[in-house]
Protein backbone atom coordinates (compact mmCIF):
# COMPACT_ATOMS: atom_id res chain seq x y z
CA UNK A 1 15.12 46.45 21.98
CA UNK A 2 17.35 44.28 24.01
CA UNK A 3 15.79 40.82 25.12
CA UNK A 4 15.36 39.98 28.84
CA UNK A 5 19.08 37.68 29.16
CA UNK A 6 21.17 40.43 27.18
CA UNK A 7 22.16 38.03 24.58
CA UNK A 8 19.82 39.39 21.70
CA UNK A 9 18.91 42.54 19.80
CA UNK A 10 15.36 43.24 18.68
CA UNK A 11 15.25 45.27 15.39
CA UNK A 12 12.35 46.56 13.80
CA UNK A 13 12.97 48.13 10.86
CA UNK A 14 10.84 49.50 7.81
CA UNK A 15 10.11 46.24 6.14
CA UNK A 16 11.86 43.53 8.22
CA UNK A 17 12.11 42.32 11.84
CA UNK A 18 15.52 41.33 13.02
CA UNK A 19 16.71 39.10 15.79
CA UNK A 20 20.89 39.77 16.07
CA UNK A 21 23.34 37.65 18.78
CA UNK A 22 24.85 40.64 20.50
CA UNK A 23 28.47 39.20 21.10
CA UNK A 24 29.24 38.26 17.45
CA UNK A 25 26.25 40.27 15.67
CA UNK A 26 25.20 37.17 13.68
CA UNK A 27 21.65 37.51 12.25
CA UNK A 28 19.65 34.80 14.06
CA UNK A 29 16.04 35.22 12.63
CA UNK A 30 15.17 37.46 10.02
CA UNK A 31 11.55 37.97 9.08
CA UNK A 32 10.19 40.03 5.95
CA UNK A 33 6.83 41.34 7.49
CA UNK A 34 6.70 45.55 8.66
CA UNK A 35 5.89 45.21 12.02
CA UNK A 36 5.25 48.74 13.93
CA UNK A 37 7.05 47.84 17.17
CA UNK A 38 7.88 45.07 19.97
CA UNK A 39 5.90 44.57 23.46
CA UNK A 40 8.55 43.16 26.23
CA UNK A 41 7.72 39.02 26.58
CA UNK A 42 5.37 37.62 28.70
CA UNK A 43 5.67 33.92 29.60
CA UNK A 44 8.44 33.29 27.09
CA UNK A 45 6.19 35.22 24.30
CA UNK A 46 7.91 37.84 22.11
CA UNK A 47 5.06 40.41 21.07
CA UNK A 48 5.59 42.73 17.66
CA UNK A 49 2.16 44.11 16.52
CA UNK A 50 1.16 45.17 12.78
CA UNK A 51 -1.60 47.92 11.65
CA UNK A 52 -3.77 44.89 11.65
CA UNK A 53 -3.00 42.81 14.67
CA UNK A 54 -0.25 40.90 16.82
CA UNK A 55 2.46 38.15 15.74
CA UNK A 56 3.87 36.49 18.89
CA UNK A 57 7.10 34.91 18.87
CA UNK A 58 8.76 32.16 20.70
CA UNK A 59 11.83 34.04 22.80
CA UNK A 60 14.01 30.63 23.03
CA UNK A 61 14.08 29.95 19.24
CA UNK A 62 12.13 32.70 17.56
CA UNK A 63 10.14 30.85 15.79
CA UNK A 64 6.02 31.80 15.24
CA UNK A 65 4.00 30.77 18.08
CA UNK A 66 0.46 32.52 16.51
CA UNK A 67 -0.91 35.67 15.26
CA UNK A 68 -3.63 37.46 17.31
CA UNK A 69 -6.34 39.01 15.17
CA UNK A 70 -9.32 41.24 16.27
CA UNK A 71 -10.30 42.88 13.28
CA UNK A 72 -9.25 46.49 14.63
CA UNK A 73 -6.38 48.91 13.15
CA UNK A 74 -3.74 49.78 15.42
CA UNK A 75 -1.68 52.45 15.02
CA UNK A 76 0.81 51.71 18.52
CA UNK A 77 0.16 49.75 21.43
CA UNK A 78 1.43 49.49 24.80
CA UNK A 79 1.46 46.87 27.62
CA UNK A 80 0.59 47.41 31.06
CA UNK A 81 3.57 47.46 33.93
CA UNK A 82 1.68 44.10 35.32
CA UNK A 83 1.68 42.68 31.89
CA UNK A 84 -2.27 42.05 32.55
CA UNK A 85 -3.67 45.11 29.92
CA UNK A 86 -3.24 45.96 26.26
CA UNK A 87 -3.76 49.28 25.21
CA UNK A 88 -4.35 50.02 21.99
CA UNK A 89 -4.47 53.65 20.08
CA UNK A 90 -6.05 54.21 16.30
CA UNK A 91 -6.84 57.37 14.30
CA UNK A 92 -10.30 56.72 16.04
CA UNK A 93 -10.49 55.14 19.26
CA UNK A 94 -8.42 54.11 22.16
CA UNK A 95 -8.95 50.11 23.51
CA UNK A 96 -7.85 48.39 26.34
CA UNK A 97 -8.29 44.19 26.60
CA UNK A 98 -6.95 41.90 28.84
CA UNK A 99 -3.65 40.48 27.86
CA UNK A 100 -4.76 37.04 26.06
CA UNK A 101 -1.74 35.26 27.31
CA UNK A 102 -2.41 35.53 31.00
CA UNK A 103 -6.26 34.74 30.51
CA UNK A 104 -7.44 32.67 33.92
CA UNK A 105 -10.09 30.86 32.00
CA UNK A 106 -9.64 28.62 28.46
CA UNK A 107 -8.87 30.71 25.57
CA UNK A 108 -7.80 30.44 22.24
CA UNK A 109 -5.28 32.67 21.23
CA UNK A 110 -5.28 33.34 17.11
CA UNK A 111 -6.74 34.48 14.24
CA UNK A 112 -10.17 35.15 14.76
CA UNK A 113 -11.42 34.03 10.96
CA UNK A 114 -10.03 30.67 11.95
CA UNK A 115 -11.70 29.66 15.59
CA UNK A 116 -14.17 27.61 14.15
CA UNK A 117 -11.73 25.75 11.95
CA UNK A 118 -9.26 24.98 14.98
CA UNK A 119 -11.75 24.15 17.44
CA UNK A 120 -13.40 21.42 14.41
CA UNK A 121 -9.93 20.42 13.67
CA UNK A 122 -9.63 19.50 17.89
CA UNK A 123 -12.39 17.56 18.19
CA UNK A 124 -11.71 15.77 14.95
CA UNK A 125 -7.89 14.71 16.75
CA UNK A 126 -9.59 14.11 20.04
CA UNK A 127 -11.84 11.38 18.26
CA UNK A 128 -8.53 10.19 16.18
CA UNK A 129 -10.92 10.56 13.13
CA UNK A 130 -7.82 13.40 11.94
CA UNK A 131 -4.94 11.21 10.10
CA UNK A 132 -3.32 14.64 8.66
CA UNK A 133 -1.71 17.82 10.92
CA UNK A 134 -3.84 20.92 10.75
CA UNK A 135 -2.61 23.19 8.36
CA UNK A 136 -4.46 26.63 9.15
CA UNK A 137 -2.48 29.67 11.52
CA UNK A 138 -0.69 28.43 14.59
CA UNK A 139 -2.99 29.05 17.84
CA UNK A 140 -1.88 28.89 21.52
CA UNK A 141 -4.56 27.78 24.11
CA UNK A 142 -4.48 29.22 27.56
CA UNK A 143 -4.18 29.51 30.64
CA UNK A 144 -2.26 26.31 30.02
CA UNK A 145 -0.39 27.77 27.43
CA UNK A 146 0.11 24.97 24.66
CA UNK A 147 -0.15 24.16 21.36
CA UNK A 148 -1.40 21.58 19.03
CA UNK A 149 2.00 19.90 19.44
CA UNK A 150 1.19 19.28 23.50
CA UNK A 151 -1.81 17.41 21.78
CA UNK A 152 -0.11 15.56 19.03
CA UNK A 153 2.00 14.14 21.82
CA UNK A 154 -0.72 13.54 24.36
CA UNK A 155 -2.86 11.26 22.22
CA UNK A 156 0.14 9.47 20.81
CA UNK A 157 0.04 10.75 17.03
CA UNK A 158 3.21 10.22 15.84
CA UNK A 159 2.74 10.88 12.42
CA UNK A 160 1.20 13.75 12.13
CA UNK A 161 3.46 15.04 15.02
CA UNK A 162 6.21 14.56 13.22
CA UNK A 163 4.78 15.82 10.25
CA UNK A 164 3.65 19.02 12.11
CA UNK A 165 7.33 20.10 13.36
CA UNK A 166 9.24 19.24 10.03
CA UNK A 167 6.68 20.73 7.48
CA UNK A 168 8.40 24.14 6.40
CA UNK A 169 5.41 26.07 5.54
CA UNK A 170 3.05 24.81 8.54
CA UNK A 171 5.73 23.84 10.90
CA UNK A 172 4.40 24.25 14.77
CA UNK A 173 6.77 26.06 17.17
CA UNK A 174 7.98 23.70 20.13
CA UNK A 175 7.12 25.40 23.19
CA UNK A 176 6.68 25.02 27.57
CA UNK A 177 3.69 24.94 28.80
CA UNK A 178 2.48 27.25 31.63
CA UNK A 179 3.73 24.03 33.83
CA UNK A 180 6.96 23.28 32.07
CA UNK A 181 6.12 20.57 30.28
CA UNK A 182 7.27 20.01 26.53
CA UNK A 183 5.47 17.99 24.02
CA UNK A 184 8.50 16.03 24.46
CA UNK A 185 8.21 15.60 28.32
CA UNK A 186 4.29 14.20 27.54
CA UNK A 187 5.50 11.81 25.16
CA UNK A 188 8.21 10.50 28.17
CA UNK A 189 5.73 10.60 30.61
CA UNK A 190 3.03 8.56 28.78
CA UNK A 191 5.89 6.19 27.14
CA UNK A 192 5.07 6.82 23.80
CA UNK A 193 8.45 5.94 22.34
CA UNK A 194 7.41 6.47 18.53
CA UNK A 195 6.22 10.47 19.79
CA UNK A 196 10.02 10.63 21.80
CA UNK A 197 11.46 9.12 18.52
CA UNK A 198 9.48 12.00 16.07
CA UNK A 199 10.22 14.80 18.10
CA UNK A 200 13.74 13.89 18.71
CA UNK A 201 13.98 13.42 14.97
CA UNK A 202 12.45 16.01 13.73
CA UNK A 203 14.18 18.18 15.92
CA UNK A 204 17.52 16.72 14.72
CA UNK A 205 16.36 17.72 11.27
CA UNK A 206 15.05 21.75 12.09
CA UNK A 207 18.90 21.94 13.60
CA UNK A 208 20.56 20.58 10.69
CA UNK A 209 18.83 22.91 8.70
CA UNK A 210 19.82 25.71 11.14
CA UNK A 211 23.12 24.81 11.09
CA UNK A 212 24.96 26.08 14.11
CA UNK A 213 23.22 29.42 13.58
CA UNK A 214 19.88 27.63 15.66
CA UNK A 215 18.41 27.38 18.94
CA UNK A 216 15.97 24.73 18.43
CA UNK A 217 17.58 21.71 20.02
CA UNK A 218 17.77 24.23 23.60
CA UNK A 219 14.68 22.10 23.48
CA UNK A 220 15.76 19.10 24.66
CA UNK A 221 17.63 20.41 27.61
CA UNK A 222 15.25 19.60 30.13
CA UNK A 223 14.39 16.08 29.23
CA UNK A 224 18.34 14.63 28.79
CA UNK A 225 18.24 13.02 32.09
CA UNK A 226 15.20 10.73 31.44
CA UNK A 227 16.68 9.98 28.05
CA UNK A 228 20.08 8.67 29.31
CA UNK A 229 18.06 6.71 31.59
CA UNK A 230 15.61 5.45 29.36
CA UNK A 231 18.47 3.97 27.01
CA UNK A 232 16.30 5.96 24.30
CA UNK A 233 18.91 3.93 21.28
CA UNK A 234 19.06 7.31 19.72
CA UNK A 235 21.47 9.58 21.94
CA UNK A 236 24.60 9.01 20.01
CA UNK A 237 23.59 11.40 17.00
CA UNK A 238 21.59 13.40 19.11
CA UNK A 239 25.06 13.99 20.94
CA UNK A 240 26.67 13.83 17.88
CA UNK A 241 23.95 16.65 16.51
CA UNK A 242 24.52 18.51 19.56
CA UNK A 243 27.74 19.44 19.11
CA UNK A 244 27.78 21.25 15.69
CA UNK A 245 30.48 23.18 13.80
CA UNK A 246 30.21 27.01 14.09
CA UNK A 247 30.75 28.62 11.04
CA UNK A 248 30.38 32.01 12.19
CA UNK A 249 31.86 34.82 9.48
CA UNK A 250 32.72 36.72 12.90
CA UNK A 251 35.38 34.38 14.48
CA UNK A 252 38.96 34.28 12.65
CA UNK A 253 39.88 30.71 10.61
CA UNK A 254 44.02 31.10 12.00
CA UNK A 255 45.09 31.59 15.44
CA UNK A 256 48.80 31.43 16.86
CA UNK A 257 50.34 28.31 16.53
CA UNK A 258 51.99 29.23 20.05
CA UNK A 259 48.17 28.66 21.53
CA UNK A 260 47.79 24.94 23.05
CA UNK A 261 44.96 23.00 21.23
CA UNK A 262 41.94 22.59 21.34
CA UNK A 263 40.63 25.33 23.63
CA UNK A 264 37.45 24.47 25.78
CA UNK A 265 35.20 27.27 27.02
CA UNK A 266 32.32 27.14 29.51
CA UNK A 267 29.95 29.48 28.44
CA UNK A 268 26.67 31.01 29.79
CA UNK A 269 26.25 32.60 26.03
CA UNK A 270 25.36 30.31 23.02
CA UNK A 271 27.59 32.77 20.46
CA UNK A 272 31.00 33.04 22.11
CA UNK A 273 33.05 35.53 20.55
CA UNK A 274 36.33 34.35 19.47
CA UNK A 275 38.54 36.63 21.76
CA UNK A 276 36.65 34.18 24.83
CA UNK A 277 38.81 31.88 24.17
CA UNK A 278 41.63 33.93 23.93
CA UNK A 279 41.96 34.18 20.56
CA UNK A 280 43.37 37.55 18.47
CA UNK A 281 41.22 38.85 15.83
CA UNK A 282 44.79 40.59 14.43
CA UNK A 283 46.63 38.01 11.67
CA UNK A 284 49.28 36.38 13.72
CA UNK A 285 52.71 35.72 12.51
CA UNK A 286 52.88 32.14 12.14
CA UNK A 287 49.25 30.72 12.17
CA UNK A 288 47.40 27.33 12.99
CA UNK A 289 44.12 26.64 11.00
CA UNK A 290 41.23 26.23 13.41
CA UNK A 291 37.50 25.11 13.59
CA UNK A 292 35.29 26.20 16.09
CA UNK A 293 32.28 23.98 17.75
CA UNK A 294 29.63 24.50 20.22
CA UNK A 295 27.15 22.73 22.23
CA UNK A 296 23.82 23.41 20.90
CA UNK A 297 22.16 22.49 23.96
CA UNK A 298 23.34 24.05 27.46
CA UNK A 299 24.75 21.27 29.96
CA UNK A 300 25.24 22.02 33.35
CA UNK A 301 28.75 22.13 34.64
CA UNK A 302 28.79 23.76 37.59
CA UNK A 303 30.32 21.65 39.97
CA UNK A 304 28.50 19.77 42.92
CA UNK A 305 25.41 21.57 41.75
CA UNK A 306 22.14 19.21 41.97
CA UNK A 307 21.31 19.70 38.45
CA UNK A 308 24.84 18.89 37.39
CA UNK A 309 25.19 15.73 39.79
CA UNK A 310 21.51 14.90 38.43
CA UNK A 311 23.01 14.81 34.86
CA UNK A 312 26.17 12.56 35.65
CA UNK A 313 23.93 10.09 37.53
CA UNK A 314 21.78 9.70 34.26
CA UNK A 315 24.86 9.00 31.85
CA UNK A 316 26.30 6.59 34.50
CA UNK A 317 22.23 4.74 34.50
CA UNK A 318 21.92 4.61 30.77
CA UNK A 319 21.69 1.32 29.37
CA UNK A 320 23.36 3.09 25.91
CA UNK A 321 27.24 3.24 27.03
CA UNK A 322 27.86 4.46 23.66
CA UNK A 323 27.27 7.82 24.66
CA UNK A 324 30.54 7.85 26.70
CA UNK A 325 32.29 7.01 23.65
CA UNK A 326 31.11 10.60 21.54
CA UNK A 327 32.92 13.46 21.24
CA UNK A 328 30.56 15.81 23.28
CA UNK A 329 30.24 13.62 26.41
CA UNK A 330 33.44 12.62 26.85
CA UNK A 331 34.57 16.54 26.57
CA UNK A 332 32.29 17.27 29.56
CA UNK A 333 33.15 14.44 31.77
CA UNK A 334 37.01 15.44 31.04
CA UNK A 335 36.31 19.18 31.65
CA UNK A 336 34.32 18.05 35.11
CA UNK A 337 37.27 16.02 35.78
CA UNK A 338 39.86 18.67 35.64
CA UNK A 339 37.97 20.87 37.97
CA UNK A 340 37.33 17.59 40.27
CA UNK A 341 41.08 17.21 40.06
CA UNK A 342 41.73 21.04 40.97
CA UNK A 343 39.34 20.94 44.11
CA UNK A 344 40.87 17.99 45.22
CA UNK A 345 44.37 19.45 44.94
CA UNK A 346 42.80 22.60 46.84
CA UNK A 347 41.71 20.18 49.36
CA UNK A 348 45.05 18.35 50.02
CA UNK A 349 46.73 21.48 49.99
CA UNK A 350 44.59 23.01 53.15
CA UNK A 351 44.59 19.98 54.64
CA UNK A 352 48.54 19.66 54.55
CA UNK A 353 48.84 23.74 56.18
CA UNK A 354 46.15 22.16 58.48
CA UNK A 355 48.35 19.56 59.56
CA UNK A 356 51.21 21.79 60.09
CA UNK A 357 49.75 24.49 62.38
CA UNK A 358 48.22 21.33 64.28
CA UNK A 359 52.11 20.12 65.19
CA UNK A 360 53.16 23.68 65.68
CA UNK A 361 50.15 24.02 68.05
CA UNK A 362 51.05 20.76 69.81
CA UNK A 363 54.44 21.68 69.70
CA UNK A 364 54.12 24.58 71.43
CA UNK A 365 51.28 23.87 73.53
């Protein structure tokens, strides 16, 4: 199955499920559970069911949002066109139940063995009587579709919030709520620098363990204006993290040493293929030994665009000038000044022809 931007390849197979970058065929997530097949994503939900139940996955960075357990056998399942039913078929019976992610009243989506847990575990946090993160099966609670990490953030736990994305066995998936907002975006909104300081941290850390292989720092994309103007003292190695070596086994380690260096690419896609830039796969005759990096986060560079005139505005409020001074930043603002420099060449140009068929018209006249 091909996912909804093109970019990614679904595979189930026997015993493993597969997520594979299309343009340079680099595995991306590989899980060791037999799943029976994939349901197409609802509100940024990847759905692959088991004989005993459904595992939904994040479709940004594929991590495990919950499992969904109803204590029935499933042999396949399908999903309605409107998304709203889920039909499932067993040696014995054929069920149909609204789809839990687009419930219109509170629900908790997850294993049903472990409702009474969560829900003591909530009220526990909500009375800050909890000092540790909860450590049973990830839930998702609906129709505002968050997680415990929306909480964490919302009552200002730091701690365990940071505990709760960097713990490898129980780590929490970072996800958008049905609203857009990010536990990230809470802890902004309520200034709770210490939450903005764990996320952003722990964060840092999941990508370093990712290496350039990861999506999780996609993450942050929506909240880098408030963070260049907040002067959060941090940016530097986030920008630093952000732009990350790509060590790709599909992208050749010589090019021609005719090619001009470095090469810059704008691209929608966050595997480039080396042949993007231009680049033979074939051994060239006298080579040049070259690294390749990428942006781990996607920055807007269209030009005039009000996201992209957003962005500069924040860099040029940020208390932090060190940001200008990193590799990453000062690659953008260079790229956005070339094209800046083209337009306004474009410009002159017309303008000039403009002027001319004004004194021929006069001229004339």
């Amino acid at each position: 199955m091909v996912g909804d931007d093109n970019q990614f390849l679904y595979v189930v197979l026997p015993d493993e499920f597969k997520v594979i970058e299309m343009q340079s065929m680099d595995i991306i997530k590989s899980v060791d559970i037999s799943y029976i097949g994939i349901l197409k994503t609802v509100k940024n939900i990847l759905m692959l069911y088991t004989s005993c139940g459904v595992d939904m996955y994040s479709s940004v960075d594929f991590n495990l949002v919950c499992n969904y357990r109803r204590g029935f056998s499933i042999d396949d399942m399908l999903l309605s066109d409107d998304n709203e039913m889920i039909y499932i078929m067993n040696k014995n019976s054929f069920l149909s139940f609204k789809n839990p992610l687009l419930s219109k009243t509170l629900k908790l989506v997850g294993p049903q063995e472990e409702e009474k847990q969560f829900i003591t575990y909530i009220n526990k946090l909500v009375k800050k009587t909890c000092k540790e993160p909860y450590t049973g099966k990830p839930w998702l609670i609906e129709p505002v579709h968050i997680n415990i990490i929306h909480l964490y953030a919302y009552l200002g736990q730091s701690s365990i919030l940071y505990q709760s994305l960097t713990n490898v066995i129980n780590k929490r998936p970072f996800i958008k709520s049905e609203d857009s907002w990010t536990p990230l975006s809470v802890a902004i909104f309520s200034n709770y620098s210490e939450c903005v300081h764990a996320v952003i941290k722990s964060l840092r850390f999941q990508a370093l363990l990712e290496k350039a292989n990861g999506l999780t720092l996609q993450a942050l994309e929506d909240n880098l204006d408030e963070l260049n103007i907040s002067g959060y003292p941090g940016m530097t190695k986030l920008y630093d993290s952000i732009l990350a070596e790509d060590a790709s086994q599909q992208n050749p380690s010589l090019c021609d040493s005719a090619l001009s260096l470095p090469i810059v690419l704008l691209s929608d896609y966050a595997f480039p293929d080396c042949e993007n830039f231009g680049i033979s796969r074939d051994p060239p005759e006298t080579a040049t030994a070259i690294e390749y990096y990428k942006s781990l986060c996607r920055f807007p560079m269209v030009m005039g665009s009000e996201i992209s005139i957003e962005f500069l505005k924040s860099l040029s409020k940020s208390p932090n000038k060190a940001i200008f001074e990193t590799e990453l930043i000062s690659t953008i603002l260079d790229e956005k000044w070339t094209v800046a420099r083209k337009l306004m060449l474009l410009q002159a140009v017309l303008y000039f022809i403009y002027l001319i068929f004004i004194v021929f018209y006069n001229a004339f006249d």
